[in-house]
C-alpha atoms as a PDB file:
ATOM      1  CA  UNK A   1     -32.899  77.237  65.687  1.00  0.00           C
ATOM      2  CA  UNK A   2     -33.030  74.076  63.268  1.00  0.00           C
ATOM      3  CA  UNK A   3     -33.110  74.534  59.372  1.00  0.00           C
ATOM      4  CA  UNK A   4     -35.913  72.531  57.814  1.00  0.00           C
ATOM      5  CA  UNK A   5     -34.569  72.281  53.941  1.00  0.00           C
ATOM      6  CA  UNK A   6     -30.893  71.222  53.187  1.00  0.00           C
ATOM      7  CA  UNK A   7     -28.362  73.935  52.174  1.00  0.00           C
ATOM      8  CA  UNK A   8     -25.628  74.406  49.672  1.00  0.00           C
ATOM      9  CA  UNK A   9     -26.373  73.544  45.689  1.00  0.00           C
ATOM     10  CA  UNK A  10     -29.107  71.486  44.974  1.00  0.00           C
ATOM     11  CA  UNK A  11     -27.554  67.829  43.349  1.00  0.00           C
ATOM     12  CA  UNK A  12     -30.527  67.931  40.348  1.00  0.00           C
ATOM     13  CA  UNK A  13     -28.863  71.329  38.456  1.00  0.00           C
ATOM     14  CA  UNK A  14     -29.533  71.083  35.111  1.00  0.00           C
ATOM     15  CA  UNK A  15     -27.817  75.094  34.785  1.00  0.00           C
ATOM     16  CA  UNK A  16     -24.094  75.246  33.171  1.00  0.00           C
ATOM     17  CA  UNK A  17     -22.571  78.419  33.263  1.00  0.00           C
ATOM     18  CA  UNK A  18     -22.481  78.359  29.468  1.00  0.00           C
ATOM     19  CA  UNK A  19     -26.787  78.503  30.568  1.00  0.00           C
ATOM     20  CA  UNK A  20     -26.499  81.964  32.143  1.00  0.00           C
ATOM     21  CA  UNK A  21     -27.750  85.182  30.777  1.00  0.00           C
ATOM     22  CA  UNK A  22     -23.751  86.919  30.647  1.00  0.00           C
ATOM     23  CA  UNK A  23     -25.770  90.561  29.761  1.00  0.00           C
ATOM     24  CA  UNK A  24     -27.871  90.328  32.364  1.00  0.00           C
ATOM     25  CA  UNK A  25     -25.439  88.959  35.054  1.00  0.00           C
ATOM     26  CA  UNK A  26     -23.084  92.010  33.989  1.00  0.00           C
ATOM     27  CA  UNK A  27     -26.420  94.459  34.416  1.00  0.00           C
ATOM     28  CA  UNK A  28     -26.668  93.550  38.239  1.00  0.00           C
ATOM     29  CA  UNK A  29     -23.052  93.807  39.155  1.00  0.00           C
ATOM     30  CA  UNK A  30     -22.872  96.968  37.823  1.00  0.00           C
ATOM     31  CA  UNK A  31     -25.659  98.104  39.643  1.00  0.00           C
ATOM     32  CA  UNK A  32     -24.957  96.708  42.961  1.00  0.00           C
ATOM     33  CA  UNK A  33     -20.970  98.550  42.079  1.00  0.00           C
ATOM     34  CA  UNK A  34     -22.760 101.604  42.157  1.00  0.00           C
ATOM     35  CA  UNK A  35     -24.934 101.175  45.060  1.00  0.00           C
ATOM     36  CA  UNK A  36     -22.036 100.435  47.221  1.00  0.00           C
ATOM     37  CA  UNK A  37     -20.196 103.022  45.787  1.00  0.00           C
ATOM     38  CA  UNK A  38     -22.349 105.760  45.998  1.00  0.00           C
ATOM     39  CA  UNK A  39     -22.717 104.403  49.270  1.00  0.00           C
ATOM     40  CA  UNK A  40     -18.846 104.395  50.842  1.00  0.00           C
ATOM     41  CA  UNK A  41     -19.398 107.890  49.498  1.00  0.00           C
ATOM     42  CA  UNK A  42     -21.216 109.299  52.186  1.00  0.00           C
END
C-alpha cells in the first residue's frame, strides 16, 4: 500500500486556534459524548 499525498498538518495553515468556531467545536463533542455514551450503555 503506498500513500500518494503527504500526512500530518499541512505547513501553509493560515487557522489559529483563536480562528475556531469555540460554539460549534463544543456542539460536536457533546454530541459524539452522547453517542458513545448511549452507546457503552448497551
Amino acid at each position: 500500500m503506498t500513500v500518494a499525498f503527504a500526512t500530518g498538518a499541512p505547513s501553509a495553515c493560515t487557522q489559529t486556534w483563536a480562528g475556531f468556531d469555540w460554539t460549534l467545536v463544543y456542539q460536536h463533542v457533546h454530541r459524539l459524548q452522547m453517542r458513545i455514551a448511549k452507546a457503552v450503555e448497551q
